[in-house]
C-alpha atoms as a PDB file:
ATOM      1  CA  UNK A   1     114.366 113.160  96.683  1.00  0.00           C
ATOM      2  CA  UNK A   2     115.689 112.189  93.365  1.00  0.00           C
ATOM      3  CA  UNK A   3     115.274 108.815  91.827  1.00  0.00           C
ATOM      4  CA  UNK A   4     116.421 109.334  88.194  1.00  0.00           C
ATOM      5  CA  UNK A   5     118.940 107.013  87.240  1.00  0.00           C
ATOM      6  CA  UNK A   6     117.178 104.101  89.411  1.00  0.00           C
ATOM      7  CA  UNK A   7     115.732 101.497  86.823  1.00  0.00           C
ATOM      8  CA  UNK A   8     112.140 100.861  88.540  1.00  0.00           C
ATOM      9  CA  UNK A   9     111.955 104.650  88.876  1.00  0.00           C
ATOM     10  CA  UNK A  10     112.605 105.091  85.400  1.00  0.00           C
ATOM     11  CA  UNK A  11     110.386 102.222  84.181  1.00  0.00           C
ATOM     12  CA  UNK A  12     107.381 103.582  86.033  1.00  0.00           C
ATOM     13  CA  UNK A  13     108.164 106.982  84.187  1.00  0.00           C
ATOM     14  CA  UNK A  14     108.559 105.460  81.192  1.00  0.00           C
ATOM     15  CA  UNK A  15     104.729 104.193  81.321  1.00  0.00           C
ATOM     16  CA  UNK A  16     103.715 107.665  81.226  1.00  0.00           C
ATOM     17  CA  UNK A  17      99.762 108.458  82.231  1.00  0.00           C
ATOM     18  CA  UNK A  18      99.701 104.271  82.196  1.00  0.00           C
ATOM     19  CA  UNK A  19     101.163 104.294  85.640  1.00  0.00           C
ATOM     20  CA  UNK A  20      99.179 107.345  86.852  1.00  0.00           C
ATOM     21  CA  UNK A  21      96.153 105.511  88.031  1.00  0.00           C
ATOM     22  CA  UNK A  22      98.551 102.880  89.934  1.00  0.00           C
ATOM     23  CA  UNK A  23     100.409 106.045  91.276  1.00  0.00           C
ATOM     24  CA  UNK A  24      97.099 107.835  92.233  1.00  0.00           C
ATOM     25  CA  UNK A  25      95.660 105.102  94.660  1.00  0.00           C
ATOM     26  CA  UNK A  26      98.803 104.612  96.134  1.00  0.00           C
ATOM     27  CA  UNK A  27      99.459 108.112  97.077  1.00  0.00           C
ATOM     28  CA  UNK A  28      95.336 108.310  98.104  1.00  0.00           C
ATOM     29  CA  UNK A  29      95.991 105.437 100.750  1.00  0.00           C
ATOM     30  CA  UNK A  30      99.206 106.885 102.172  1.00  0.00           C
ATOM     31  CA  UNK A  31     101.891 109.456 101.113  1.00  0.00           C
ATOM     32  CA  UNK A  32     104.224 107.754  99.390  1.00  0.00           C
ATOM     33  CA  UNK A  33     108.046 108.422  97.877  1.00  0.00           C
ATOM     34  CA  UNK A  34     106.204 107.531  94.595  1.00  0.00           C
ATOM     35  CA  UNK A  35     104.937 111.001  94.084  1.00  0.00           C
ATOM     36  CA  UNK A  36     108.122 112.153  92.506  1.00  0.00           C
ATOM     37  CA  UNK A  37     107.135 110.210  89.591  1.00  0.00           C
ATOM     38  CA  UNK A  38     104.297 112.083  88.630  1.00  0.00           C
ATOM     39  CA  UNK A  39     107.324 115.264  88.527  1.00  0.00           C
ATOM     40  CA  UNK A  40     108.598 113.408  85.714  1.00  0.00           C
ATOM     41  CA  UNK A  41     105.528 112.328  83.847  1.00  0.00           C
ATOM     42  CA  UNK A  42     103.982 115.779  84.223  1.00  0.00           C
ATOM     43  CA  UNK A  43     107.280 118.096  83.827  1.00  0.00           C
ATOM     44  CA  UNK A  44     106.171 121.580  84.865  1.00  0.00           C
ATOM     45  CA  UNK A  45     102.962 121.156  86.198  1.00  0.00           C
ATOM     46  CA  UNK A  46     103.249 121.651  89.352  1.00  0.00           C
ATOM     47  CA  UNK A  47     107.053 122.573  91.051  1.00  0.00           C
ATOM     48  CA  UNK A  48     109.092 119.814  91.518  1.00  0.00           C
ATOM     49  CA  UNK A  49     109.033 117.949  94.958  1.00  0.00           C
ATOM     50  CA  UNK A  50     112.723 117.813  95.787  1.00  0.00           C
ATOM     51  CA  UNK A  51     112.613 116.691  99.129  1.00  0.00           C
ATOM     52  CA  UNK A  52     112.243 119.762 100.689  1.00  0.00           C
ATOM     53  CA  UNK A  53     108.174 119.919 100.960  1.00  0.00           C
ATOM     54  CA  UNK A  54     106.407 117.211 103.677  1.00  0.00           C
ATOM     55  CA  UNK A  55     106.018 113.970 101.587  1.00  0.00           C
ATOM     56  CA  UNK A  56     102.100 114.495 102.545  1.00  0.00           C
ATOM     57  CA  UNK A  57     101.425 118.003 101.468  1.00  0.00           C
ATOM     58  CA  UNK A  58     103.218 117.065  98.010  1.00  0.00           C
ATOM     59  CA  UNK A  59     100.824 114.009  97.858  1.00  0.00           C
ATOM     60  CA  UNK A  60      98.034 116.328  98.795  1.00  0.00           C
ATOM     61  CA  UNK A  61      99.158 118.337  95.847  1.00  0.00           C
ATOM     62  CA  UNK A  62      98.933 116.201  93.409  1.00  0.00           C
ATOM     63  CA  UNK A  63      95.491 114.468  94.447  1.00  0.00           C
ATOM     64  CA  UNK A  64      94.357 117.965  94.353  1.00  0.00           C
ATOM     65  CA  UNK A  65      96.111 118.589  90.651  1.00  0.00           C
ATOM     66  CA  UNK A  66      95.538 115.086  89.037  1.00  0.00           C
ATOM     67  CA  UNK A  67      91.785 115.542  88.172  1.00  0.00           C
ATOM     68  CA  UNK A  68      92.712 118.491  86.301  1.00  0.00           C
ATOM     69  CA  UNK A  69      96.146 117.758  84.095  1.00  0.00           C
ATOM     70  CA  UNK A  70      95.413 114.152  83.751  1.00  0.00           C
ATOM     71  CA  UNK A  71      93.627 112.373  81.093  1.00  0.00           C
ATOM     72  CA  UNK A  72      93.282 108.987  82.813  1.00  0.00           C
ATOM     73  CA  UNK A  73      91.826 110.137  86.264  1.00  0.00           C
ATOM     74  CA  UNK A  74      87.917 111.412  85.914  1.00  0.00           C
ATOM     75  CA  UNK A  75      87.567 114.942  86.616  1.00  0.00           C
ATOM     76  CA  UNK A  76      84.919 114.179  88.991  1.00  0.00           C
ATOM     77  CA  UNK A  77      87.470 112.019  91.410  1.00  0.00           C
ATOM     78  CA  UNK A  78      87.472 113.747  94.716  1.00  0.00           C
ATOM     79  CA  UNK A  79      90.678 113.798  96.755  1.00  0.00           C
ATOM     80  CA  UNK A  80      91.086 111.623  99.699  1.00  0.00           C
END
């Protein structure tokens, strides 16, 4: 899935770690497209979801990563 070039995409990216909390609970309720976001805010970390991995394991990914590379959720956040 690739969303670059879509402007509410790109506005959530442009927040940066601002959106990562918002991006966090939504992705702890329910996988959710939204994931591909944190892609762009954290280049590198992690390999890209492109579409090719199950929407939930990528989510489950990141819940699992987040605590670690991020600076905005607490290291002691467990994932759902």
């Amino acid at each position: 899935m690739k969303f670059s070039g879509d402007a509410d995409f790109d506005a959530i990216v442009k927040m940066d770690e601002a959106a990562v909390p918002f991006i966090y609970a939504i992705i702890k309720a329910h996988p959710d497209p939204i994931v591909c976001a944190l892609d762009a805010i954290y280049r590198s970390y992690l390999r890209p979801y492109d579409g090719m991995d199950a929407l939930a394991a990528a989510c489950a990914a990141w819940l699992q990563h987040l605590p670690i590379c991020s600076n905005v959720i607490p290291r002691t956040e467990k994932p759902a």
